[in-house]
N, C-alpha and C. Protein backbone atom coordinates (compact mmCIF):
# COMPACT_ATOMS: atom_id res chain seq x y z
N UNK A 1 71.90 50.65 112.02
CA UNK A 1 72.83 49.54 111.97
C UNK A 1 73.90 49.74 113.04
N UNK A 2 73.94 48.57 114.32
CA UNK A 2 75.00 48.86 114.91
C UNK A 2 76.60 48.78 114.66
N UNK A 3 77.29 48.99 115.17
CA UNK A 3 78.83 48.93 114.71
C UNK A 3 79.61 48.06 115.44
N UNK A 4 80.25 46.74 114.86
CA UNK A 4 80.90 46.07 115.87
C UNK A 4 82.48 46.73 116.19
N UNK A 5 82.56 46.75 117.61
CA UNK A 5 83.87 47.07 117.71
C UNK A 5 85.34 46.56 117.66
N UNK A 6 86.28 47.02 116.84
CA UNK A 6 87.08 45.47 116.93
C UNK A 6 88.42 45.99 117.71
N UNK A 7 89.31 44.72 117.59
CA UNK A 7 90.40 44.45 118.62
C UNK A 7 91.56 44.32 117.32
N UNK A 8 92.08 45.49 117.34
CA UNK A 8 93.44 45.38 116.65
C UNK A 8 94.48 45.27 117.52
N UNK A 9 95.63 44.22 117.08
CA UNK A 9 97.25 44.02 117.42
C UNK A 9 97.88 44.00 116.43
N UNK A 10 98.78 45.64 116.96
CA UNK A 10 99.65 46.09 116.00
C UNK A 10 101.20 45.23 116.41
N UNK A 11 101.75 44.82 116.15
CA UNK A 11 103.39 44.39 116.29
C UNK A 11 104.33 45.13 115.47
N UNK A 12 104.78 45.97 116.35
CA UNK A 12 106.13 46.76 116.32
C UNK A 12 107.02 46.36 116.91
N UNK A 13 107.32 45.00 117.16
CA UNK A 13 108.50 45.28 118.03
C UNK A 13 110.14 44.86 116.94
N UNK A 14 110.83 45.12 117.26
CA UNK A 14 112.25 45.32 116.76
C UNK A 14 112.21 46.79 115.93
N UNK A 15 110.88 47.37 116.12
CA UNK A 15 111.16 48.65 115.27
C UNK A 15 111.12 49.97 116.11
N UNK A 16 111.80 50.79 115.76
CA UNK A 16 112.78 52.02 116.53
C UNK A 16 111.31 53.38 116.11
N UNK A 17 111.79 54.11 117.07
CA UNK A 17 111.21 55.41 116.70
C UNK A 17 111.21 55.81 115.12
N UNK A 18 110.40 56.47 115.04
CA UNK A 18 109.49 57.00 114.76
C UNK A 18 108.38 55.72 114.26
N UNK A 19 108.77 54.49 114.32
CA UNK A 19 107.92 53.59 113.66
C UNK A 19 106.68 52.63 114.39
N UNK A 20 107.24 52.53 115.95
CA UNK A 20 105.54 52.38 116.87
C UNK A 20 104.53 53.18 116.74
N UNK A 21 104.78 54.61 116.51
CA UNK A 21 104.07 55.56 116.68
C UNK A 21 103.12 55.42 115.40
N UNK A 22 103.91 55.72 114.60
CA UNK A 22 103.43 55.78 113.39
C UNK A 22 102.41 54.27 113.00
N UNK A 23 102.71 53.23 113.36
CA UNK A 23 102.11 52.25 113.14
C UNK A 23 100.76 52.07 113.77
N UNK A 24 101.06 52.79 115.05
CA UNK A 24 99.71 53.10 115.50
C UNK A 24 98.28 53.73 115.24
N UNK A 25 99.13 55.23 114.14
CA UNK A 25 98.50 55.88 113.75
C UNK A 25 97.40 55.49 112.74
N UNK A 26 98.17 54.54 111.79
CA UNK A 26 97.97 54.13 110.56
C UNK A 26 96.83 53.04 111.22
N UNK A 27 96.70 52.62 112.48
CA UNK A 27 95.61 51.52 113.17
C UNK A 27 94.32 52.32 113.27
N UNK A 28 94.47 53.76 113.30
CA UNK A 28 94.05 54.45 114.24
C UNK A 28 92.71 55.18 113.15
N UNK A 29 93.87 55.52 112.27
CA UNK A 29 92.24 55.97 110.86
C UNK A 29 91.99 55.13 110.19
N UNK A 30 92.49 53.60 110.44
CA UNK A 30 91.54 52.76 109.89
C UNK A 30 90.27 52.46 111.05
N UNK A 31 90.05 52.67 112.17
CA UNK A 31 89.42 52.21 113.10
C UNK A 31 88.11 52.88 113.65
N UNK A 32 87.59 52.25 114.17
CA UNK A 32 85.82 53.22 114.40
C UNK A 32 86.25 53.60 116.13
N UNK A 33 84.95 54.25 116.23
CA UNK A 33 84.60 54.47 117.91
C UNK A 33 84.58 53.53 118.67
N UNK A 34 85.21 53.09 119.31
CA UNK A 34 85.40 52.19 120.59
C UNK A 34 86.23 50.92 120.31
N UNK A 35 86.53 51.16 118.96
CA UNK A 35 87.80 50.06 118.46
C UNK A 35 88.98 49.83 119.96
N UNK A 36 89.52 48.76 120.05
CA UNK A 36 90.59 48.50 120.52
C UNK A 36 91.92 48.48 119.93
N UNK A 37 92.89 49.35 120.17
CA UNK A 37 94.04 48.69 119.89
C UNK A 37 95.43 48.39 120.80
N UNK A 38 95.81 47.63 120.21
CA UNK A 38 97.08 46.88 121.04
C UNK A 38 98.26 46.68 120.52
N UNK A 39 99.00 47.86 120.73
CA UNK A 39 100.35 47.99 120.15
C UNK A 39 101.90 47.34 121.16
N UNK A 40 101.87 46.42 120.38
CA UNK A 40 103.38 45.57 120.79
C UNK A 40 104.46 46.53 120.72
N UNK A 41 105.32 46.75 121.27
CA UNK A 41 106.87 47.47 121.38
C UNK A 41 107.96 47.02 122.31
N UNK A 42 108.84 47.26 121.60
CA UNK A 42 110.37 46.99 121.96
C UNK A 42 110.95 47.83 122.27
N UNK A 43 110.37 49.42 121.50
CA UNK A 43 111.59 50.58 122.17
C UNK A 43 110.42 51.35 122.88
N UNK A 44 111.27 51.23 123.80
CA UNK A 44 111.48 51.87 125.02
C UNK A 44 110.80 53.49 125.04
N UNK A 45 110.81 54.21 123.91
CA UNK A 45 110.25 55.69 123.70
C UNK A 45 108.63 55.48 123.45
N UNK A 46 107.94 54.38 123.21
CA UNK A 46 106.73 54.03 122.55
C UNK A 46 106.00 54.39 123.65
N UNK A 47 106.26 53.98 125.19
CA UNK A 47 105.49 54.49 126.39
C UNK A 47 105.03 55.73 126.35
N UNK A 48 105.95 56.69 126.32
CA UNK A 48 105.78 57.98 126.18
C UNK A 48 105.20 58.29 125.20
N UNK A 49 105.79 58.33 123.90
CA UNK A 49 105.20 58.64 122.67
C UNK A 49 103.46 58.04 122.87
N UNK A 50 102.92 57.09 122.88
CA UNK A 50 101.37 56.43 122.72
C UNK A 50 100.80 57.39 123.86
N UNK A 51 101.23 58.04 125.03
CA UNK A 51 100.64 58.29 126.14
C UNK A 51 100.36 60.09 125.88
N UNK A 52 101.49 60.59 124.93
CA UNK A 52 101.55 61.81 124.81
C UNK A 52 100.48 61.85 123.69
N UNK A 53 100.74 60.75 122.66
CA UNK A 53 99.16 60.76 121.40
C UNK A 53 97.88 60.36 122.15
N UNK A 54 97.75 59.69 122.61
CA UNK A 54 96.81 59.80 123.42
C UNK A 54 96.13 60.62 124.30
N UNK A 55 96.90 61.76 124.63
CA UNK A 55 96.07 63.21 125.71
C UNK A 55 96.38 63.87 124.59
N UNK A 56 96.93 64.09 123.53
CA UNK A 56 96.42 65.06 122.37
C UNK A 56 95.38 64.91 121.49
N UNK A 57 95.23 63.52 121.25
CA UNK A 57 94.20 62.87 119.95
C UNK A 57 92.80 62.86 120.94
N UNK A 58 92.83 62.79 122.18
CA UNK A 58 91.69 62.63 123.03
C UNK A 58 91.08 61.02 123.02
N UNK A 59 92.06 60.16 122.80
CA UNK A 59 91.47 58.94 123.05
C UNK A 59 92.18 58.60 124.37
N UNK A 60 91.76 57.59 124.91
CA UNK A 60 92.39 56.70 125.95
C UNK A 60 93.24 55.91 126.45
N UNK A 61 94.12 56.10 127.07
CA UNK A 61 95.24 54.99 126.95
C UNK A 61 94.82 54.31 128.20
N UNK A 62 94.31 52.71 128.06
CA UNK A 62 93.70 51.91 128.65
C UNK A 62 94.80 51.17 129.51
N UNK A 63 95.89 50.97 129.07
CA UNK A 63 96.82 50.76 130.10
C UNK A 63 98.03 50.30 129.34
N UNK A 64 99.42 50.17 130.08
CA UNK A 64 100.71 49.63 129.57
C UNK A 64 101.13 49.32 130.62
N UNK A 65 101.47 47.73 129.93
CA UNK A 65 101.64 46.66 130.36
C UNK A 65 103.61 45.69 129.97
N UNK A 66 104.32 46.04 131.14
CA UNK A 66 105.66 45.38 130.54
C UNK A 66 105.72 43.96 130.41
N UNK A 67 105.64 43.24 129.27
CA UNK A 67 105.81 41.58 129.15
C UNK A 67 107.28 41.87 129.46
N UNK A 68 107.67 40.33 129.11
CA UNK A 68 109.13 40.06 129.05
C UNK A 68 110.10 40.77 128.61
N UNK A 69 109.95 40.55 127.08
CA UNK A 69 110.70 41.32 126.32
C UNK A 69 110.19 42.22 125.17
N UNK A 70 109.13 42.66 125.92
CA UNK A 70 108.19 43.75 125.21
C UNK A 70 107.42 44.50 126.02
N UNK A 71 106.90 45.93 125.23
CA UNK A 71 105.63 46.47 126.31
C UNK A 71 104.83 46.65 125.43
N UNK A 72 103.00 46.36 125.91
CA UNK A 72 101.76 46.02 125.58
C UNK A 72 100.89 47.52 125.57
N UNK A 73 100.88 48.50 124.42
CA UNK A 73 100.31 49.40 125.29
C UNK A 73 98.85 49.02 124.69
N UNK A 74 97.97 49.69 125.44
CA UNK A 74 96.52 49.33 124.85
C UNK A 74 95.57 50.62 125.22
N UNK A 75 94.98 50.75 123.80
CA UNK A 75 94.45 52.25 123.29
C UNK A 75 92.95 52.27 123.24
N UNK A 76 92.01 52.77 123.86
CA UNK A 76 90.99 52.65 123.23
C UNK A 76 90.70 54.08 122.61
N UNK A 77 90.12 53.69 121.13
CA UNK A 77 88.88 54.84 120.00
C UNK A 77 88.08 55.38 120.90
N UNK A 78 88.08 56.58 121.20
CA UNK A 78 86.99 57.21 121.82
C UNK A 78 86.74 58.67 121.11
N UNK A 79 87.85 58.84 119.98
CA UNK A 79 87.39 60.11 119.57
C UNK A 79 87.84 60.12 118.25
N UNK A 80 87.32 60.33 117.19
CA UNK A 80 87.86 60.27 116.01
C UNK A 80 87.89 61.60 115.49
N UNK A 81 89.06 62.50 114.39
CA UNK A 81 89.13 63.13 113.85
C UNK A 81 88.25 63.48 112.57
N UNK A 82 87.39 64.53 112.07
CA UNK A 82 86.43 64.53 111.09
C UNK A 82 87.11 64.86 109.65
């Protein structure tokens, strides 16, 4: 049985550290192999923070992107924890 991959958007924005991160996380063991996700943010530490979970967790950070009055980061599942 194949696995469809899906496209999560998380929205964090007006929320402060420790709470992008974390919201991500919580995207993150709900999600399969090659899931997408797309975390909305407002503060400013979320760049760093998603980029630093990302070269530890061994998934991908597919790119970040500054909108207006937000930044877009976008994650792909490439490695899940057992």
């Amino acid at each position: 049985m194949a696995t469809v991959e899906q496209h999560k958007v998380i929205d964090s924005r007006g929320s402060f550290c420790p709470g992008p991160i974390t919201d991500l996380f919580k995207a993150y063991r709900s999600s399969q192999l090659g899931d997408i996700i797309e975390l909305l943010a407002t503060d400013p530490a979320a760049k760093a923070d998603v980029t630093a979970w990302a070269q530890k967790s061994g998934n991908e950070l597919v790119d970040i992107i500054d909108e207006q009055d937000y930044t877009r980061i976008v994650v792909k599942i490439t490695k899940k924890r057992s």
